[in-house]
C-alpha atoms as a PDB file:
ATOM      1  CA  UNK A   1     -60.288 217.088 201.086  1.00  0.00           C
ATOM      2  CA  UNK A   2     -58.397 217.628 197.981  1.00  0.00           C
ATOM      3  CA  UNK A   3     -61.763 218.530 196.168  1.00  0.00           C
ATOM      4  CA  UNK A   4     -62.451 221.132 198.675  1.00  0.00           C
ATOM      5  CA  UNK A   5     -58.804 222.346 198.807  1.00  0.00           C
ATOM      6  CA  UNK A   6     -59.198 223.393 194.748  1.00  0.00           C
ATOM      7  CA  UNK A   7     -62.524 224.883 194.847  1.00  0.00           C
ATOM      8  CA  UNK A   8     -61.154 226.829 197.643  1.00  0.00           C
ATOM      9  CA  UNK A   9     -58.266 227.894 195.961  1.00  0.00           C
ATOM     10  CA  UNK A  10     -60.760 228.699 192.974  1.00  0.00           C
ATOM     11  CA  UNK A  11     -62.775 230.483 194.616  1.00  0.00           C
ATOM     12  CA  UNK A  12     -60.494 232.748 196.248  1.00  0.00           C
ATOM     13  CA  UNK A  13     -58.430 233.539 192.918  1.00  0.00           C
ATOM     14  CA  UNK A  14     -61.738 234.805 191.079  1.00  0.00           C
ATOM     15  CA  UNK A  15     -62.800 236.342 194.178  1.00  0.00           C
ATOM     16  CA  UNK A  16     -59.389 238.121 194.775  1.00  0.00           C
ATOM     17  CA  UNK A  17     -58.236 239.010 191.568  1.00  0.00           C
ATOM     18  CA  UNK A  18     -61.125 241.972 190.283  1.00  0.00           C
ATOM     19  CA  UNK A  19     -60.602 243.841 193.951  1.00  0.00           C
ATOM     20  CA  UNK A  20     -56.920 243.604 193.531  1.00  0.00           C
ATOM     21  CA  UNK A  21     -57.205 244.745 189.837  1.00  0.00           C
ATOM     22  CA  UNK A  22     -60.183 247.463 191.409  1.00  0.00           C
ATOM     23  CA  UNK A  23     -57.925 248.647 194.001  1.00  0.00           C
ATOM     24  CA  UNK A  24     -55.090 249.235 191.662  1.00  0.00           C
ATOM     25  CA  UNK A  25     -57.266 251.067 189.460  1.00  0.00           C
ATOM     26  CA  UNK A  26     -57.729 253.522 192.175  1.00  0.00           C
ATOM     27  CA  UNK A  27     -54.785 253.501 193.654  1.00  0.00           C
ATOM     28  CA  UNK A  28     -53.016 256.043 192.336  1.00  0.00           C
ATOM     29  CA  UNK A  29     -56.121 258.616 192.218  1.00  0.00           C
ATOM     30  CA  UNK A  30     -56.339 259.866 195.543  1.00  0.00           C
ATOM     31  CA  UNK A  31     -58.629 262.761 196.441  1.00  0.00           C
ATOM     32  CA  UNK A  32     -61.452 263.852 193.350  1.00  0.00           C
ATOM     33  CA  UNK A  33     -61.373 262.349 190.034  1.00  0.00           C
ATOM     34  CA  UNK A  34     -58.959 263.843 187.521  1.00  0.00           C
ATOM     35  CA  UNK A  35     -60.608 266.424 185.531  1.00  0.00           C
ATOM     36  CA  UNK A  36     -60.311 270.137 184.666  1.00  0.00           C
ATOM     37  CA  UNK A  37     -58.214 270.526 188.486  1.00  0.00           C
ATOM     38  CA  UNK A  38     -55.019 272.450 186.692  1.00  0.00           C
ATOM     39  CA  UNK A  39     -53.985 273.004 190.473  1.00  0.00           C
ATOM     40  CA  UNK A  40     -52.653 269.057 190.707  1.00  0.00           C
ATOM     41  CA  UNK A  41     -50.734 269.826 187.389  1.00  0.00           C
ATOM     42  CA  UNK A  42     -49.027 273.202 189.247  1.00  0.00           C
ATOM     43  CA  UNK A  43     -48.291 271.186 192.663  1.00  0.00           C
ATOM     44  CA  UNK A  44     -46.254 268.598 190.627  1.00  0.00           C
ATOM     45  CA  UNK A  45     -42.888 268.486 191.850  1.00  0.00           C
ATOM     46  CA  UNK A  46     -39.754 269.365 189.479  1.00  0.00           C
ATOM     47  CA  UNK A  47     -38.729 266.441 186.928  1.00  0.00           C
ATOM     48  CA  UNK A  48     -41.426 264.491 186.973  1.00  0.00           C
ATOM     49  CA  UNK A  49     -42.119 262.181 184.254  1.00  0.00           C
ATOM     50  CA  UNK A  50     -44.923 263.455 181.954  1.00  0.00           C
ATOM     51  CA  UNK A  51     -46.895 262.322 178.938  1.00  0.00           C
ATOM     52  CA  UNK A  52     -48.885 265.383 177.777  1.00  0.00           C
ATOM     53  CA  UNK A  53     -51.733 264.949 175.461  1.00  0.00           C
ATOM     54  CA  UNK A  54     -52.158 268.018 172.975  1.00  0.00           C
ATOM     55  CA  UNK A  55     -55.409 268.707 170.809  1.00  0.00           C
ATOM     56  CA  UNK A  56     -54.434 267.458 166.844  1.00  0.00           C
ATOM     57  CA  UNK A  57     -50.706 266.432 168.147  1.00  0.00           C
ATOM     58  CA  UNK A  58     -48.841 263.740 169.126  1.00  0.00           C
ATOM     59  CA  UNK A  59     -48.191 262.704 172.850  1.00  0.00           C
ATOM     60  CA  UNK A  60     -45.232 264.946 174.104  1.00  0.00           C
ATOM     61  CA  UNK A  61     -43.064 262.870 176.593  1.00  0.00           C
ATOM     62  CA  UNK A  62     -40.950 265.154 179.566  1.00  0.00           C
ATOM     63  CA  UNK A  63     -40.357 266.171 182.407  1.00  0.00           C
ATOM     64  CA  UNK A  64     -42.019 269.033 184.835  1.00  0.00           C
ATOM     65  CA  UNK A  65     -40.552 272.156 184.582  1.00  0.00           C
ATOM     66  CA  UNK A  66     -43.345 274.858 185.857  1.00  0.00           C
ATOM     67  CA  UNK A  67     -46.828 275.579 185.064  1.00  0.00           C
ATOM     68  CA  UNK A  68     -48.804 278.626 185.546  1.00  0.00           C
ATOM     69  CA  UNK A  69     -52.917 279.539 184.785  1.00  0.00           C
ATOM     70  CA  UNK A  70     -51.683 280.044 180.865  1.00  0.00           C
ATOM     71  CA  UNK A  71     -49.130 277.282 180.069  1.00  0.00           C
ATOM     72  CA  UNK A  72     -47.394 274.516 180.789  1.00  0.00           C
ATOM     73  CA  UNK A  73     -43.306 273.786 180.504  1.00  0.00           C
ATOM     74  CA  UNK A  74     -42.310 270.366 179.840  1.00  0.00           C
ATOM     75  CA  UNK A  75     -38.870 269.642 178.945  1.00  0.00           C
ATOM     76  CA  UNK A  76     -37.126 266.843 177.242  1.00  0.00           C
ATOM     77  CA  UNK A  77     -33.551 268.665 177.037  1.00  0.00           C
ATOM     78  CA  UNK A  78     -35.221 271.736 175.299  1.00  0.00           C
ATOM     79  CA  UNK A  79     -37.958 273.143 177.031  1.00  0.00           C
ATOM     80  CA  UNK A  80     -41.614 272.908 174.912  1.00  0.00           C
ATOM     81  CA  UNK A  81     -44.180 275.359 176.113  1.00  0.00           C
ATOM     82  CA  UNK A  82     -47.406 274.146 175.683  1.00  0.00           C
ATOM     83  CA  UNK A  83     -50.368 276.668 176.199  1.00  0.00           C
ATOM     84  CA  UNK A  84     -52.945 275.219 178.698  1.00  0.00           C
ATOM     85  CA  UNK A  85     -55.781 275.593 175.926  1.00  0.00           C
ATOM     86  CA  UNK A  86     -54.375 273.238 173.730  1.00  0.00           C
ATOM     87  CA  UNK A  87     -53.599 270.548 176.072  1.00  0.00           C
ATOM     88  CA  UNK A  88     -56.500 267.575 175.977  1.00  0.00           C
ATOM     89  CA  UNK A  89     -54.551 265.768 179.251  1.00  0.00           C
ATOM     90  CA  UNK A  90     -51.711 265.572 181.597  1.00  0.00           C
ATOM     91  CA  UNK A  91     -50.726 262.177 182.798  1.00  0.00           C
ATOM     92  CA  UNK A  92     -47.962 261.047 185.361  1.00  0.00           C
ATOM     93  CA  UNK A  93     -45.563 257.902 184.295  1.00  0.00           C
ATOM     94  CA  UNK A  94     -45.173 255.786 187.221  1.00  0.00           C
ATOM     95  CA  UNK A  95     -42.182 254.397 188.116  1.00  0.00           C
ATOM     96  CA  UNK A  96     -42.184 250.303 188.393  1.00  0.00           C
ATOM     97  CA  UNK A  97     -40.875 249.661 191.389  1.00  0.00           C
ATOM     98  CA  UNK A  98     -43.135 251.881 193.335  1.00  0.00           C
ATOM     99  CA  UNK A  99     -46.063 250.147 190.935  1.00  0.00           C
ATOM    100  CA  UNK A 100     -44.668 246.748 191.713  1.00  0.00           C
ATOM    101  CA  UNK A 101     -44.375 247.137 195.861  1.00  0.00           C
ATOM    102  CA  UNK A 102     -48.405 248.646 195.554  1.00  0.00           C
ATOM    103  CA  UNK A 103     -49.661 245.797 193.977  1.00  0.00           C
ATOM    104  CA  UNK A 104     -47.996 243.511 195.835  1.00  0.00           C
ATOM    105  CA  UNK A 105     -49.044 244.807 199.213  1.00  0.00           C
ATOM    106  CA  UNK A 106     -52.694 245.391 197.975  1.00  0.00           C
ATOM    107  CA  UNK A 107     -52.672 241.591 196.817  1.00  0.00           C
ATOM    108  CA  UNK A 108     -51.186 240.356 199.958  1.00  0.00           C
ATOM    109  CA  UNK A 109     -54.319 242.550 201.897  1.00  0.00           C
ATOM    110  CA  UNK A 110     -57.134 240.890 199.932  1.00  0.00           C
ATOM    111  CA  UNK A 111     -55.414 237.240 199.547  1.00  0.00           C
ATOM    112  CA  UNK A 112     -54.793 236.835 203.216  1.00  0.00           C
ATOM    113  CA  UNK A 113     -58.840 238.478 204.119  1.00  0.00           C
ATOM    114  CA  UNK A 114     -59.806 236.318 201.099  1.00  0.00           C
ATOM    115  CA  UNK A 115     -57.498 232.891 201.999  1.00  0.00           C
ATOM    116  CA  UNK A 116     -59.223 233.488 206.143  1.00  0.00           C
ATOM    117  CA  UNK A 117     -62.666 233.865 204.650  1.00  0.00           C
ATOM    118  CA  UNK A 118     -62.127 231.072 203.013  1.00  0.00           C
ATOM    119  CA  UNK A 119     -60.153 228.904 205.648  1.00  0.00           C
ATOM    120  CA  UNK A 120     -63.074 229.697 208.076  1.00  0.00           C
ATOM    121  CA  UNK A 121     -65.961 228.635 206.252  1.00  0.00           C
ATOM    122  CA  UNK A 122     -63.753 225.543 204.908  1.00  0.00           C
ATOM    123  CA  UNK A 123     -62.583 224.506 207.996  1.00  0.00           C
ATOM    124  CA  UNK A 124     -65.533 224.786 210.169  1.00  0.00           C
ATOM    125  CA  UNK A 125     -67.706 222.817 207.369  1.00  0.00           C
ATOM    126  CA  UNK A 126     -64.927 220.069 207.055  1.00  0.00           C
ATOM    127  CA  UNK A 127     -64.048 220.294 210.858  1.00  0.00           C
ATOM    128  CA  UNK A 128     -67.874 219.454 211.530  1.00  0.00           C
ATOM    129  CA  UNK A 129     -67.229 215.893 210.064  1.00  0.00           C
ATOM    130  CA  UNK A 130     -64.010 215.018 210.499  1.00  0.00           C
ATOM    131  CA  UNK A 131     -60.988 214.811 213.369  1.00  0.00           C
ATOM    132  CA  UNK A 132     -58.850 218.311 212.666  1.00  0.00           C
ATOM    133  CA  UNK A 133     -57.644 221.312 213.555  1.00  0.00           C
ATOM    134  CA  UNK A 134     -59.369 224.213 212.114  1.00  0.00           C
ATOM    135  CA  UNK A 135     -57.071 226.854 212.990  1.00  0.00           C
ATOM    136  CA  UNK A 136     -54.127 225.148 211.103  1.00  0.00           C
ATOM    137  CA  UNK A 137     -56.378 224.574 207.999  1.00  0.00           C
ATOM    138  CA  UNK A 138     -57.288 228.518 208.189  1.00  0.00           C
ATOM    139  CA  UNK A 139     -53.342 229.437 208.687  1.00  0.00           C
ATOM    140  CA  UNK A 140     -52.692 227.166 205.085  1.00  0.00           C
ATOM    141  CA  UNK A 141     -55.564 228.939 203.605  1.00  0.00           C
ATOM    142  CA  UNK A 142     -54.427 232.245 204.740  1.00  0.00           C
ATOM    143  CA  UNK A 143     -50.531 231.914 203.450  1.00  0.00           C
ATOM    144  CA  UNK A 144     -52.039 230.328 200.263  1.00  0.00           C
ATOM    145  CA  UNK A 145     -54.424 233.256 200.079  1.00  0.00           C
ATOM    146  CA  UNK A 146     -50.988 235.727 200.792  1.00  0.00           C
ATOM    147  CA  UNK A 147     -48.936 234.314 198.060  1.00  0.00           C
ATOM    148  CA  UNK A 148     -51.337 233.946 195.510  1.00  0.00           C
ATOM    149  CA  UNK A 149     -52.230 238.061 196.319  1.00  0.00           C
ATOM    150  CA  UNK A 150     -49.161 239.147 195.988  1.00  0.00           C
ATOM    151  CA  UNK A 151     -48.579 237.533 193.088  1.00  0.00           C
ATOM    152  CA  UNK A 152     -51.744 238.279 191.391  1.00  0.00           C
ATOM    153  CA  UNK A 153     -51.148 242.052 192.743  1.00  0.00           C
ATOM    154  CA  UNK A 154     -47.589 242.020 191.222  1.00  0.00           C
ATOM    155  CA  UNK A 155     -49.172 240.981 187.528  1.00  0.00           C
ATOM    156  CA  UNK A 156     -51.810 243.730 187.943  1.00  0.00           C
ATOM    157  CA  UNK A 157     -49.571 246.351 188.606  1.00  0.00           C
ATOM    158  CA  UNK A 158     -47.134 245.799 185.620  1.00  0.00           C
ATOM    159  CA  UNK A 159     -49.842 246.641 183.465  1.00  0.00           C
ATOM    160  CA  UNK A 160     -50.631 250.141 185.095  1.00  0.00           C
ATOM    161  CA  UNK A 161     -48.145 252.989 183.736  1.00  0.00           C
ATOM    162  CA  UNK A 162     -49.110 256.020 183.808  1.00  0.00           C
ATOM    163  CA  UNK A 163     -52.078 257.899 186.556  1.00  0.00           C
ATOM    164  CA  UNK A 164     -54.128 260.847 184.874  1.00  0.00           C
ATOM    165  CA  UNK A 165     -53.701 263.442 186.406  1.00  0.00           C
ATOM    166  CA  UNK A 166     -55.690 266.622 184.618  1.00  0.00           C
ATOM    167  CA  UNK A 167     -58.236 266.161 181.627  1.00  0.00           C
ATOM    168  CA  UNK A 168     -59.397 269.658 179.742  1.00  0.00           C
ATOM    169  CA  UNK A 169     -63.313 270.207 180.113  1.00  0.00           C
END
């Protein structure tokens, strides 16, 4: 039993961790691909946290202040105005604690499908042999499968800080 237990556990870590990791990759992008969309940078709301990319320059860190078809104004207590040409990308810091409560729910979705895959299959092949109940074996497998999500999801997330959100053609 305990053999089975770790190769279950096993198995559902390397099975769970790349789709956590995959959904937090595309988490944040929702809609098309980021590319040369200058709408998403002009719907971005006031003060938002910004880390502009300019051609033969240095990232410029700020905050949202407007944007129009020829520039963009970012400000970091003076306001920069960067012309639209010259800007290579546009990407949006994300906050931790929204990061944190993503990858944590994400990881809690595929550990608890991955833990009652695995709880199933377990179960019913150890079940077969042996006096047991296999719906208390898949609960344990689940909750096991929940916690180590979560956590896995939380780790994944830190890692992730910033979503791109325009790149010039």
């Amino acid at each position: 039993m305990k053999s089975t237990l770790a190769l279950t556990l096993a198995v559902s870590l390397v099975w769970a961790l790349p789709a956590t990791a995959q959904a937090q990759l595309a988490g944040p992008q929702s809609g098309p691909r980021p590319g040369a969309d200058w709408s998403r940078v002009r719907q971005l709301a006031l003060r938002t946290e910004l880390i502009v990319t300019v051609k033969g320059a240095p990232p410029v860190h700020g905050y949202f202040v407007a944007a129009d078809d020829a520039e963009l104004l970012v400000s970091d207590g003076v306001v920069d105005h960067i012309a639209r040409a010259e800007i290579a990308e546009i990407s949006v810091v994300m906050k931790l604690l929204p990061r944190l409560n993503r990858g944590a729910k994400w990881g809690v979705l595929i550990g608890a499908a991955a833990g009652l895959v695995t709880g199933v299959v377990a179960m019913h092949s150890y079940c077969r042999t042996h006096s047991c109940d296999p719906v208390l074996g898949t609960v344990a497998y689940t909750n096991v499968g929940i916690i180590l999500g979560g956590g896995i999801g939380v780790l994944v997330s830190v890692g992730l800080d910033k979503s791109l959100i325009y790149r010039a053609p």
